[in-house]
PDB file of N, CA and C in Angstrom:
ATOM      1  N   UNK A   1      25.103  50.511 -14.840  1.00  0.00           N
ATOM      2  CA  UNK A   1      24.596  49.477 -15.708  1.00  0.00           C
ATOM      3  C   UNK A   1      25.048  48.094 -15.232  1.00  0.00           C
ATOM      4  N   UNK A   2      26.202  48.205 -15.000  1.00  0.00           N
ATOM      5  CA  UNK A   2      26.735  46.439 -14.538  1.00  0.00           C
ATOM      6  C   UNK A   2      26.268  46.309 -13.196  1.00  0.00           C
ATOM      7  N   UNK A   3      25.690  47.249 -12.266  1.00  0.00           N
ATOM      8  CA  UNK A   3      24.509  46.328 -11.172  1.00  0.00           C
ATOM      9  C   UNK A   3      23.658  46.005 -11.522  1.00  0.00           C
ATOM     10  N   UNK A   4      23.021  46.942 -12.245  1.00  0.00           N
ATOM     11  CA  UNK A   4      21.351  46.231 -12.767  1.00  0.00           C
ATOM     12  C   UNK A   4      21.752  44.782 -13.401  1.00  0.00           C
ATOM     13  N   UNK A   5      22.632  44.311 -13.922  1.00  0.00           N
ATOM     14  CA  UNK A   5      22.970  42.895 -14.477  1.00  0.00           C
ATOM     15  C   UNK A   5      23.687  42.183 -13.454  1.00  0.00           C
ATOM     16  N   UNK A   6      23.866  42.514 -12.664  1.00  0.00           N
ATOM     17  CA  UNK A   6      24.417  41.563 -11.775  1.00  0.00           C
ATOM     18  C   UNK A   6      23.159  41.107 -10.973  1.00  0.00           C
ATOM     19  N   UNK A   7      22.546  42.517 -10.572  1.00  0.00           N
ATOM     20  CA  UNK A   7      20.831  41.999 -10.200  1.00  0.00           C
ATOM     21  C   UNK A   7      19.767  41.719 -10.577  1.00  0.00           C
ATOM     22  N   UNK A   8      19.895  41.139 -11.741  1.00  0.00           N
ATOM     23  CA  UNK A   8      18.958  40.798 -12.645  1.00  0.00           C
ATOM     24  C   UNK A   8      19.808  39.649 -12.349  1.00  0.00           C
ATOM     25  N   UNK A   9      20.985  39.018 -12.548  1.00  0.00           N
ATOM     26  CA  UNK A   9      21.628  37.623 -12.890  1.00  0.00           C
ATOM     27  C   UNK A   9      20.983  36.960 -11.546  1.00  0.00           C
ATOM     28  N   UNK A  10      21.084  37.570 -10.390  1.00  0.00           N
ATOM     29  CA  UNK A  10      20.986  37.160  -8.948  1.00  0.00           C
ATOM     30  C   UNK A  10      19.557  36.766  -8.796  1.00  0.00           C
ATOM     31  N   UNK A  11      18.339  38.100  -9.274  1.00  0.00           N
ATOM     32  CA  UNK A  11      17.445  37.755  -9.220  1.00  0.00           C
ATOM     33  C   UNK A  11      16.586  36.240  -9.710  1.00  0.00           C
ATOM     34  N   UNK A  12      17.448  36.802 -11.062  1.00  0.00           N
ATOM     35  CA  UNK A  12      16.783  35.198 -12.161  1.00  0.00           C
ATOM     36  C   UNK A  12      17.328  33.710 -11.503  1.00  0.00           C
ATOM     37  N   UNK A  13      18.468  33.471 -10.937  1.00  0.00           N
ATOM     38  CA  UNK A  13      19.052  32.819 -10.284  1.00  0.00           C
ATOM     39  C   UNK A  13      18.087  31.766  -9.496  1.00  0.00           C
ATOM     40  N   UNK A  14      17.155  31.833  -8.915  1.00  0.00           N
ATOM     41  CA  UNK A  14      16.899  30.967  -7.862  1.00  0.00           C
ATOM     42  C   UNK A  14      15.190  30.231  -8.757  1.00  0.00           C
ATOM     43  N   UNK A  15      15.339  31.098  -9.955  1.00  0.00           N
ATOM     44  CA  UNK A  15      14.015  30.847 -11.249  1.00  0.00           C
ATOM     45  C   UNK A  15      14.617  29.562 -11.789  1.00  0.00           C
ATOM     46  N   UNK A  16      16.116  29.024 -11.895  1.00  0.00           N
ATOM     47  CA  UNK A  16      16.091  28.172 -12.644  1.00  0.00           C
ATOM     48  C   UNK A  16      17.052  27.539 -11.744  1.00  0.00           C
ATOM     49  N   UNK A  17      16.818  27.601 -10.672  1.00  0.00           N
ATOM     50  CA  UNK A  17      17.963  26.385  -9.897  1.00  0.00           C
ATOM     51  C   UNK A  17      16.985  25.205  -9.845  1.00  0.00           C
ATOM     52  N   UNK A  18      15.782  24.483 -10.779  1.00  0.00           N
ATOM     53  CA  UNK A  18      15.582  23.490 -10.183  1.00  0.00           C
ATOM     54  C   UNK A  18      16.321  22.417 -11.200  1.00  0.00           C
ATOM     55  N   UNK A  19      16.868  22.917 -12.315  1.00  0.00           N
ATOM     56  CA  UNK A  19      17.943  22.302 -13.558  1.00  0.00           C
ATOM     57  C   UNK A  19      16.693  21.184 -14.308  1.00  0.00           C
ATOM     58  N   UNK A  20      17.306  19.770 -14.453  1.00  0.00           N
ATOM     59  CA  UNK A  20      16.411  19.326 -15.108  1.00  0.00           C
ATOM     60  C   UNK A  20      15.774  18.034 -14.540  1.00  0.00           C
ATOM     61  N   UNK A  21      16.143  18.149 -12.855  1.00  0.00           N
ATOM     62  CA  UNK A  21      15.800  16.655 -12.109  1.00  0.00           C
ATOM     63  C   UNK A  21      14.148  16.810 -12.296  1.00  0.00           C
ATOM     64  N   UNK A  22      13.382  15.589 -12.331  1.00  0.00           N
ATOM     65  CA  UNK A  22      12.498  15.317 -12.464  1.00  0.00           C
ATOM     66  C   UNK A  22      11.621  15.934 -11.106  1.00  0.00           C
ATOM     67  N   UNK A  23      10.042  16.366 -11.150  1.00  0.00           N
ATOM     68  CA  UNK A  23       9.813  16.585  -9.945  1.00  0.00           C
ATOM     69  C   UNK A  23       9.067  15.516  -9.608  1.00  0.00           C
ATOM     70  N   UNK A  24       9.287  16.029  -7.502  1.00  0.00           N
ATOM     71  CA  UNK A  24       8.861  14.416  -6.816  1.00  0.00           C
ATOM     72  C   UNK A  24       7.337  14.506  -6.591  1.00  0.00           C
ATOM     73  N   UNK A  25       6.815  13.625  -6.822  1.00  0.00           N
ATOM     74  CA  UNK A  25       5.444  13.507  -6.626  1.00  0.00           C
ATOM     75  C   UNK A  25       5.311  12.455  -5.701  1.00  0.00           C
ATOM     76  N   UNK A  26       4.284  12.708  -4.552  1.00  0.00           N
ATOM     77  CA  UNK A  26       4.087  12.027  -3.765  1.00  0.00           C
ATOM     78  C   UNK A  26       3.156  10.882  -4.126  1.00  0.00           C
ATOM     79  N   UNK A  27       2.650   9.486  -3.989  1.00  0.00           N
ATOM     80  CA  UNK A  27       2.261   8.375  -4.370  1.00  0.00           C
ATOM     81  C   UNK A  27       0.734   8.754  -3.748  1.00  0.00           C
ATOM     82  N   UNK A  28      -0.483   8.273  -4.348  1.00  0.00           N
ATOM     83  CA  UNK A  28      -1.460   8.290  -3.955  1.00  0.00           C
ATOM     84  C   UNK A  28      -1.765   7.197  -2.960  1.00  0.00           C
ATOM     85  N   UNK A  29      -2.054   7.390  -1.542  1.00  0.00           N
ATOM     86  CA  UNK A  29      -2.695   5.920  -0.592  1.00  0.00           C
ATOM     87  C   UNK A  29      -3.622   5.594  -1.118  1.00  0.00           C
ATOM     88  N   UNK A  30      -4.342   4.600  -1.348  1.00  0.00           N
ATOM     89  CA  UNK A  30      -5.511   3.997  -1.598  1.00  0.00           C
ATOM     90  C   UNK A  30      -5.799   2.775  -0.420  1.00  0.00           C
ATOM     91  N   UNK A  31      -6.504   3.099   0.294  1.00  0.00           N
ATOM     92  CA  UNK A  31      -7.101   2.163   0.979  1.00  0.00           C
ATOM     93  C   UNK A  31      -8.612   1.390   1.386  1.00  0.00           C
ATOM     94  N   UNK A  32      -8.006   0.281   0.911  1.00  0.00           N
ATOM     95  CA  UNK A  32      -9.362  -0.740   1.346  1.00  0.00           C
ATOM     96  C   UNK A  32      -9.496  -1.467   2.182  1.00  0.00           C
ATOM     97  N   UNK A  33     -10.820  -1.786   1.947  1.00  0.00           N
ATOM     98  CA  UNK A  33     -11.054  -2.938   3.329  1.00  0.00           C
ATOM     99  C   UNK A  33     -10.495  -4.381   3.051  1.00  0.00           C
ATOM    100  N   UNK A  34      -9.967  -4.503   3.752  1.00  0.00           N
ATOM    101  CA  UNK A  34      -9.599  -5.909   4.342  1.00  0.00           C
ATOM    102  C   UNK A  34     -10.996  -7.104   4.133  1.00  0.00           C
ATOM    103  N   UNK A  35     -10.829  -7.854   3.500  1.00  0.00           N
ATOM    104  CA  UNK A  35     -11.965  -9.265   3.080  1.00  0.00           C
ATOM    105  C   UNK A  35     -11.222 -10.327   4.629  1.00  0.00           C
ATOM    106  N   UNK A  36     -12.309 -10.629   4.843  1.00  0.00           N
ATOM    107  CA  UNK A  36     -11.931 -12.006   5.709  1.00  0.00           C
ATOM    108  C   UNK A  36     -12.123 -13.029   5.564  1.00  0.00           C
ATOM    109  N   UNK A  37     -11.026 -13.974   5.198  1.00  0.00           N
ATOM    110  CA  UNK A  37     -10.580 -15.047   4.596  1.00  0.00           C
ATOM    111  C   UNK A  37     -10.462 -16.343   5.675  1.00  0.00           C
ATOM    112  N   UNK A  38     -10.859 -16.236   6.878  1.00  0.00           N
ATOM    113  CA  UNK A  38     -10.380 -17.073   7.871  1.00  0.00           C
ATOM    114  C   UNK A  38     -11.972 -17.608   8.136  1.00  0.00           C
ATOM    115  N   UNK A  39     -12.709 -17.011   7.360  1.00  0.00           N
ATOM    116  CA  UNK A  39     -13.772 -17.460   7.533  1.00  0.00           C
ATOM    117  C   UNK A  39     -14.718 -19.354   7.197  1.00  0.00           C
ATOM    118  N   UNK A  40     -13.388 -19.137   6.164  1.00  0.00           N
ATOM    119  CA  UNK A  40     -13.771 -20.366   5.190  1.00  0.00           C
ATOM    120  C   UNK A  40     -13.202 -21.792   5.880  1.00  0.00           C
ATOM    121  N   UNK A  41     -11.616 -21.000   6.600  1.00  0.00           N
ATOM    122  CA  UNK A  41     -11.021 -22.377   6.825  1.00  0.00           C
ATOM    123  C   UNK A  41     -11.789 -22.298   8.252  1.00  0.00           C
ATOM    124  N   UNK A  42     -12.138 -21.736   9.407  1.00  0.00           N
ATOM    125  CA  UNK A  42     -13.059 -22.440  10.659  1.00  0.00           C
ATOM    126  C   UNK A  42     -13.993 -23.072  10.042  1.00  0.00           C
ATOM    127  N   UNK A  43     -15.195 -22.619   9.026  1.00  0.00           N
ATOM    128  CA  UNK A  43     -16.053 -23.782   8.922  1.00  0.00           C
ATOM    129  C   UNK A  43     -15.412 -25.126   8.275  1.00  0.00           C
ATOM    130  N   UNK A  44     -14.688 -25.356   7.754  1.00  0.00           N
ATOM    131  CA  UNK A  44     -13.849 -26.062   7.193  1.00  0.00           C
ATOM    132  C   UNK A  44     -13.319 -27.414   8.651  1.00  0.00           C
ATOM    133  N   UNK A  45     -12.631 -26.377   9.267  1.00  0.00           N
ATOM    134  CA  UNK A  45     -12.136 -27.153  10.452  1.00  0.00           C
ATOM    135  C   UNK A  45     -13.426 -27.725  11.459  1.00  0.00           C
ATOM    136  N   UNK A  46     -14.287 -26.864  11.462  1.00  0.00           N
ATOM    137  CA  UNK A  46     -15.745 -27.380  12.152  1.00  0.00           C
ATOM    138  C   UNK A  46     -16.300 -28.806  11.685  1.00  0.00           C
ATOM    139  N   UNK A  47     -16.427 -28.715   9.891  1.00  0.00           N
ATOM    140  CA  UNK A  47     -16.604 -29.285   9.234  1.00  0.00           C
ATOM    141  C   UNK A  47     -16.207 -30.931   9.421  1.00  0.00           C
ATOM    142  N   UNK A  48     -14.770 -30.639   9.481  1.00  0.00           N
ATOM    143  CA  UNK A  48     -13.530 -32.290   9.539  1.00  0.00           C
ATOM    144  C   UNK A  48     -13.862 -32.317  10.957  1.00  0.00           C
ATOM    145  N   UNK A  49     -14.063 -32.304  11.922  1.00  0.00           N
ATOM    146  CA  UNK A  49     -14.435 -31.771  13.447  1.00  0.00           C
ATOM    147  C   UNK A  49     -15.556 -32.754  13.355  1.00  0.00           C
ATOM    148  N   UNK A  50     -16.430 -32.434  13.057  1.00  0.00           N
ATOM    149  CA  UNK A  50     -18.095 -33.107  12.906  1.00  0.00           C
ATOM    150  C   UNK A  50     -18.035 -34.242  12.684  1.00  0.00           C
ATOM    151  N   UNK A  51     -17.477 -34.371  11.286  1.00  0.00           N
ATOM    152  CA  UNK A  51     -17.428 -35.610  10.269  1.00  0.00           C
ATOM    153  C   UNK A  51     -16.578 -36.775  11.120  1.00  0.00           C
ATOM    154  N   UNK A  52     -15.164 -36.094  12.317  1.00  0.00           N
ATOM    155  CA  UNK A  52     -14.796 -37.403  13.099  1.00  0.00           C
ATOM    156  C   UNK A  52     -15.413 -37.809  13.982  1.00  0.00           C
ATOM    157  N   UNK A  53     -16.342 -36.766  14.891  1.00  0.00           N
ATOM    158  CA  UNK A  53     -16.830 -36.909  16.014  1.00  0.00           C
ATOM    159  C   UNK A  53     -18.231 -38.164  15.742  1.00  0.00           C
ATOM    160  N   UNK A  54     -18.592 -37.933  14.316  1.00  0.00           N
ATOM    161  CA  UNK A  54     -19.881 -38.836  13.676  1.00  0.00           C
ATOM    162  C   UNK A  54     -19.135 -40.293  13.270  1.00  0.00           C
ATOM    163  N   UNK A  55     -18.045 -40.121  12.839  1.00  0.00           N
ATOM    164  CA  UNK A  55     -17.674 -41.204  12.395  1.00  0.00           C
ATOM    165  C   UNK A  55     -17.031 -42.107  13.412  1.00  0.00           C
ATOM    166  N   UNK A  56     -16.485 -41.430  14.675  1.00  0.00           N
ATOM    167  CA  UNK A  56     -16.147 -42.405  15.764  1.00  0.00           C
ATOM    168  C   UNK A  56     -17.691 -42.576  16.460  1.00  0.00           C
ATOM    169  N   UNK A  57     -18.671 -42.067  16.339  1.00  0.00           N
ATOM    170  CA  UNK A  57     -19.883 -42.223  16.885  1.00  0.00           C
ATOM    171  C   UNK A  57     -20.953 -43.559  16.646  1.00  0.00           C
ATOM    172  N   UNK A  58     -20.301 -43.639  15.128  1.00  0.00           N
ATOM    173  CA  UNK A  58     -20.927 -44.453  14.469  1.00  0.00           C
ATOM    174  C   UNK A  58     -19.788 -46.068  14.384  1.00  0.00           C
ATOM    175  N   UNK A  59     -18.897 -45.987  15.200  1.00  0.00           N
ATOM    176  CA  UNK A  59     -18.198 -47.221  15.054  1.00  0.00           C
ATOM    177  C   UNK A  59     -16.667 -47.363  14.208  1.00  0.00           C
ATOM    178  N   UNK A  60     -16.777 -46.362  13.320  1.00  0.00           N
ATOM    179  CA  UNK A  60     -16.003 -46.135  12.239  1.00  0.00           C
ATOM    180  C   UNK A  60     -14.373 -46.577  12.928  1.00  0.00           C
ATOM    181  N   UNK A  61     -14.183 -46.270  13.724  1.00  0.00           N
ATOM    182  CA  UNK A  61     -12.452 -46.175  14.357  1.00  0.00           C
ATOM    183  C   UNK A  61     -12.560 -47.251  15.125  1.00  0.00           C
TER     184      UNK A  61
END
């Protein structure tokens, strides 16, 4: 009788070794696309670009 309980204790044993730590869950990736933002400041810079090349054209400087 006291093996069958020792192997029953042994068996059950590895049923509750995870105690009460929380389990780990891995984070979901979510990935998106990338927006391109560099778009705005070249015309931008084109823009101030133009506006000196016209304005020294025109006498301005």
């Amino acid at each position: 009788m006291k093996y069958i309980v020792v192997a029953f204790l042994l068996a059950a044993a590895p049923a509750s070794a995870s105690g009460l730590a929380d389990p780990i869950v891995a984070p979901e990736v979510v990935a998106i696309e990338a927006e391109q933002s560099s778009g705005d400041v070249d015309t931008l810079i084109v823009a101030i670009w133009l506006a000196t090349v016209l304005a020294a054209a025109g006498g301005a400087f």
